[in-house]
Protein backbone atom coordinates (compact mmCIF):
# COMPACT_ATOMS: atom_id res chain seq x y z
CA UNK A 1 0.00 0.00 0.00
CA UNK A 2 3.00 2.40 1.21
CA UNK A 3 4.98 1.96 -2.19
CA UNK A 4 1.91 2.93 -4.37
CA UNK A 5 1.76 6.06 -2.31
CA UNK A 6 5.43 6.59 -2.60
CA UNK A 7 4.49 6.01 -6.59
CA UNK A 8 1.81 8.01 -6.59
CA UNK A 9 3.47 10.82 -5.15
CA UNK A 10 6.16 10.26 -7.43
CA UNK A 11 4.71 11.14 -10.79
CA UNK A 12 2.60 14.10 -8.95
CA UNK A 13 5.09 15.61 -7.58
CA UNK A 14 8.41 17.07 -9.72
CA UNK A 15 11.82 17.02 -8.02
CA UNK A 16 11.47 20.87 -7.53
CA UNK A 17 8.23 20.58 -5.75
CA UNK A 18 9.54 17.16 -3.73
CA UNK A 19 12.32 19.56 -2.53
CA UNK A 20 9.94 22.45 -1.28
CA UNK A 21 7.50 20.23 0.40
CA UNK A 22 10.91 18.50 2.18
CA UNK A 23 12.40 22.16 3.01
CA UNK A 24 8.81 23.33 4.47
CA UNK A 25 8.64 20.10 6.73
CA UNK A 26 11.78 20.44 7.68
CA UNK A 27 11.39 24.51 8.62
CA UNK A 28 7.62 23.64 10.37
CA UNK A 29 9.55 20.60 12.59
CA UNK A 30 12.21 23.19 13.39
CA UNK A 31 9.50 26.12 14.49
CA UNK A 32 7.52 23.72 16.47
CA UNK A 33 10.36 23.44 18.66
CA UNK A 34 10.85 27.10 19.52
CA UNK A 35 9.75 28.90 22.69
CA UNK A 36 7.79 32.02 23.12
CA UNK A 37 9.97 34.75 24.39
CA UNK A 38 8.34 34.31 27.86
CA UNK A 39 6.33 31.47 29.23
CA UNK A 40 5.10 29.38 32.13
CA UNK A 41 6.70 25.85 32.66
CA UNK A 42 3.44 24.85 34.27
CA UNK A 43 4.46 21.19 34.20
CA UNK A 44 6.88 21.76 37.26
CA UNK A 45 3.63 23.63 39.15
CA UNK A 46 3.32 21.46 42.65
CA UNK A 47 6.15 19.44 42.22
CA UNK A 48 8.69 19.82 44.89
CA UNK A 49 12.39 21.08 44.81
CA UNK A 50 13.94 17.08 44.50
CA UNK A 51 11.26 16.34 41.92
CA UNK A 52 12.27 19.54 40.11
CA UNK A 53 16.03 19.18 40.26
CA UNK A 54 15.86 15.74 39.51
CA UNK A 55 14.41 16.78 36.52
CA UNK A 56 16.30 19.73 35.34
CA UNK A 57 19.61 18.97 37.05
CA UNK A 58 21.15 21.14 39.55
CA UNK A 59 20.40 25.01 39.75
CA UNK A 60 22.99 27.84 38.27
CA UNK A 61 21.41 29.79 41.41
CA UNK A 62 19.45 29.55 44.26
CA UNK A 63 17.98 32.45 46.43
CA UNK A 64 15.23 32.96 49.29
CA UNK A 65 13.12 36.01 49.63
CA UNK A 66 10.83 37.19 52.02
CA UNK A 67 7.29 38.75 51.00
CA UNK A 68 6.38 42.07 52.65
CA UNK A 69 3.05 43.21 53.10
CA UNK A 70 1.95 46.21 51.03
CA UNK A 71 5.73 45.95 48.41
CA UNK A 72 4.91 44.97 45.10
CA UNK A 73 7.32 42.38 43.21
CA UNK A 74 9.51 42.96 40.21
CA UNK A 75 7.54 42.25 37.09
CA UNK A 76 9.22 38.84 37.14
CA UNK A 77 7.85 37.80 39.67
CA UNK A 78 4.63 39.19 39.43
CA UNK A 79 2.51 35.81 39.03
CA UNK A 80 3.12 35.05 42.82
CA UNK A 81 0.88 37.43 43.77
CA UNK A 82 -2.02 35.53 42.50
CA UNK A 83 -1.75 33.75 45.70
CA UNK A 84 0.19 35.70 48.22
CA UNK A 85 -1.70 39.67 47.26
CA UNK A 86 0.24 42.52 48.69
CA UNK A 87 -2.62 43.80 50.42
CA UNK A 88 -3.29 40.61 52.11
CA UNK A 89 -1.72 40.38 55.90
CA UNK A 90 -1.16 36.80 55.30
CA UNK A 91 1.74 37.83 52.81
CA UNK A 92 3.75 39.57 55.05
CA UNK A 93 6.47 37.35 56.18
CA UNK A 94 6.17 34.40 53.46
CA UNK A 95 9.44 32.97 51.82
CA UNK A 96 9.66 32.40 48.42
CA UNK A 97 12.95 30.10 46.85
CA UNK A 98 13.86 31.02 43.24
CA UNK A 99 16.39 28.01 41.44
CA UNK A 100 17.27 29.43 38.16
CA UNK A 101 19.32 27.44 35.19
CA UNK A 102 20.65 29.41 32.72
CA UNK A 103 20.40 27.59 29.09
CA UNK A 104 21.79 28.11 25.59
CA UNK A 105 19.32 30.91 24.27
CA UNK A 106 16.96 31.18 27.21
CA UNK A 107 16.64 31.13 31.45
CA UNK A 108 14.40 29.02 33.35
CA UNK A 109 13.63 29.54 37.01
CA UNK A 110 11.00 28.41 39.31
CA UNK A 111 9.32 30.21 42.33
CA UNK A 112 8.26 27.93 45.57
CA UNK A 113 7.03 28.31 49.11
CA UNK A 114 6.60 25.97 51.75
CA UNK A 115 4.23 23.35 51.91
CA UNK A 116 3.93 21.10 55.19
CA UNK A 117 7.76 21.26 55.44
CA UNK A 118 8.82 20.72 51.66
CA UNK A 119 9.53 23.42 49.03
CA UNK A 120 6.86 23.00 46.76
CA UNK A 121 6.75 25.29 42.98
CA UNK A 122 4.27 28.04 42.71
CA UNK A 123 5.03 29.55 39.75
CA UNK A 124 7.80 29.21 37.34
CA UNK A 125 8.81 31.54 34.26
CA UNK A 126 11.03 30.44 31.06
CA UNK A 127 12.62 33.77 29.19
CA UNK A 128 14.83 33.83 25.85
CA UNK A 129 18.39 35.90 26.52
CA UNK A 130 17.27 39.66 25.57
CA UNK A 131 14.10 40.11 27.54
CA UNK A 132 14.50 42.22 30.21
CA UNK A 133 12.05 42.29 32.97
């Protein structure tokens, strides 16, 4: 069945049009690939630090910061407040840890608080080399 496709498609298509059709697949495998300049790596959401660096290896960086009431975060870290609200008295005082690995062409970081104990992802935030926050 295959080779009378492969026939078919032979005498339909000329070498010149074989080649674009090849070239476009090739260009539409390679796009598919590519990131958005900024996204969320939701799959890590709720998966603890050891899950996460199993996964992605050990962090370029690692740092803990402490919410205030009232201070708004830097842009890149603006998603947290979907669950810890400046204006909400429960934020003051909550720790977030940041692990960031720095890639060929982009960043990826992930932003955690504490769960029953265990470091547990939030929010996370993958950014090609350029954007600036």
């Amino acid at each position: 069945m295959f080779g009378e496709l492969g026939n078919l498609s032979g005498r339909l298509l000329s070498s010149d049009h074989k080649m674009r059709f090849i070239l476009a697949a090739v260009v539409s495998l390679l796009l598919a690939g590519c990131h958005k300049d900024v996204e969320e790596l939701t799959q890590f959401h709720g998966m603890t630090e050891a899950a996460v660096i199993a996964e992605q290896g050990a962090p370029g960086s690692s740092n803990v910061m402490t919410l205030k009431r009232g201070v708004e975060l830097p842009e890149l870290y603006v998603e947290i407040h979907n669950t810890y609200h400046p204006d909400d008295p429960a934020t003051d005082g909550v720790k977030i840890k940041e692990l960031r690995w720095d890639r060929a062409g982009f960043t990826e970081a992930v932003f955690m608080h504490e769960v029953g104990g265990s470091w547990v992802v939030l929010e996370s935030c993958r950014w090609k080399d350029g954007v600036a926050f």
